[in-house]
Protein backbone atom coordinates (compact mmCIF):
# COMPACT_ATOMS: atom_id res chain seq x y z
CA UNK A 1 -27.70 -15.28 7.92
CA UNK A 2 -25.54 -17.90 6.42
CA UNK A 3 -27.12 -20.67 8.96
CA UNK A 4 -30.55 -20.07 7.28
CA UNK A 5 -29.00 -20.07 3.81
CA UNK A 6 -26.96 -23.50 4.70
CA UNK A 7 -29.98 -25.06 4.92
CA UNK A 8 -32.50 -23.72 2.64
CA UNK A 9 -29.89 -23.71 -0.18
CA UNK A 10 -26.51 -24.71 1.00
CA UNK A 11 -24.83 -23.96 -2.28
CA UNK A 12 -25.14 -20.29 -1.82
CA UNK A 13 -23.51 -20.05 1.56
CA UNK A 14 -20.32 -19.32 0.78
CA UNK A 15 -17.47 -20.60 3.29
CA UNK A 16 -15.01 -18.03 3.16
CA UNK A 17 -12.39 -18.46 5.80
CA UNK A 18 -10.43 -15.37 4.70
CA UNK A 19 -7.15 -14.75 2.72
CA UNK A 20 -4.00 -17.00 4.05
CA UNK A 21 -1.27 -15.53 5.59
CA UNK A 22 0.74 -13.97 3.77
CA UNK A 23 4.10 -14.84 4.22
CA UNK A 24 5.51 -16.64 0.78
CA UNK A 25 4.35 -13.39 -0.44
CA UNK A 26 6.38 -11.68 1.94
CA UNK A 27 8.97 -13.32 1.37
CA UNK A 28 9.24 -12.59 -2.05
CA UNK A 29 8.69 -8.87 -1.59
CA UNK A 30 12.04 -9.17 0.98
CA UNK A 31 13.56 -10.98 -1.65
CA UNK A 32 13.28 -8.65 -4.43
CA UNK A 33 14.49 -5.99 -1.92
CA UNK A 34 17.56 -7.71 -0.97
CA UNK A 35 18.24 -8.12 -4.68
CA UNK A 36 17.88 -4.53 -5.47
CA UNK A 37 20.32 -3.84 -2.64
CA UNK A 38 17.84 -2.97 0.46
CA UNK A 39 19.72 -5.20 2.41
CA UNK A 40 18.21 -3.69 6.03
CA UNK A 41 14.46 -4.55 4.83
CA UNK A 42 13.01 -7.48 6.56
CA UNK A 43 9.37 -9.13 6.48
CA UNK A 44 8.33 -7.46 9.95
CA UNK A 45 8.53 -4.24 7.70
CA UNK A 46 6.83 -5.45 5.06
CA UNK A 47 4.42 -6.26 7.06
CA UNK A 48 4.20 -2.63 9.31
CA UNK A 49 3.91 -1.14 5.65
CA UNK A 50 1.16 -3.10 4.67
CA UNK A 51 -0.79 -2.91 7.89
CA UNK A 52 -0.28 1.38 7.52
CA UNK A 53 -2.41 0.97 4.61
CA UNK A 54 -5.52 0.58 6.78
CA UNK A 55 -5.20 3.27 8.48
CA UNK A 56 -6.28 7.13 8.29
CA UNK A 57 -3.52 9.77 7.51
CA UNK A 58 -3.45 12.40 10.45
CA UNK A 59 -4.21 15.72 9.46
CA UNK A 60 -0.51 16.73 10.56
CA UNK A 61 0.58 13.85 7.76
CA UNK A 62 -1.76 15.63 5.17
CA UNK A 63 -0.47 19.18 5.76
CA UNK A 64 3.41 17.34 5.48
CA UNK A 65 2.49 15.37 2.17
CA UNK A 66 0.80 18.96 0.71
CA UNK A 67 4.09 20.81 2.07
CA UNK A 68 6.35 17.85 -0.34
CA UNK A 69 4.00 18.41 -2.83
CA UNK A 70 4.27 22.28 -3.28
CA UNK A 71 7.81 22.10 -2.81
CA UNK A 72 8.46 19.59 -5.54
CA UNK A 73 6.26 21.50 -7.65
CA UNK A 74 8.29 25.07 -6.76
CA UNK A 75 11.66 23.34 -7.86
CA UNK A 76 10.06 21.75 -11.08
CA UNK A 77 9.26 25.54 -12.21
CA UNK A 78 12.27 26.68 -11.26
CA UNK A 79 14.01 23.94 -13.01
CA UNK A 80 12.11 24.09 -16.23
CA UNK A 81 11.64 27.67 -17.97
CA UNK A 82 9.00 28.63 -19.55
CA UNK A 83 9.00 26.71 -23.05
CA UNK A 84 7.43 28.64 -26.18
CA UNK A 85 6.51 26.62 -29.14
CA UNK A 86 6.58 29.00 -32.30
C-alpha cells in the first residue's frame, strides 16, 4: 500500500524501519542491577525477560499465579485481625 501512497503523496508514507536495538538500554537496566547488588544479572536475561512479555501464560502458569495469589491473601488475614473503628 505504501508504494501507491509514495507516489501519489509521498509525504504520507511513512518509512518506519522499526525500533533500534536495544542494547544501551540494556545496558543500563544491567547496570542499575549490578548497583542494587544483582550481581548474577546479565543483558542475555534482560533480554529473555523482555522477550517473555510476548508471550501467552500457560494455563498451568495461571492456576500457579491464582495459587500465590490466594495464599498471600490467606496470610494477610491471618496477619491482620479484624479492625473495628468505634
Amino acid at each position: 500500500m505504501n508504494a501507491v501512497w509514495k507516489k501519489l503523496w509521498p509525504e504520507c508514507v511513512h518509512n518506519f524501519k522499526g525500533f533500534p536495538e536495544p542494547t544501551p538500554v540494556v545496558r543500563e537496566i544491567v547496570n542499575l542491577a549490578h548497583t542494587a547488588g544483582m550481581d548474577e544479572v546479565g543483558e542475555e536475561d534482560i533480554v529473555e525477560l523482555l522477550a517473555s512479555h510476548d508471550e501467552e501464560l500457560s494455563n498451568e502458569d495461571l492456576m500457579a499465579i491464582e495459587q500465590v495469589r490466594a495464599l498471600e491473601e490467606e496470610t494477610a488475614e491471618e496477619d491482620d485481625p479484624d479492625r473495628s473503628f468505634t
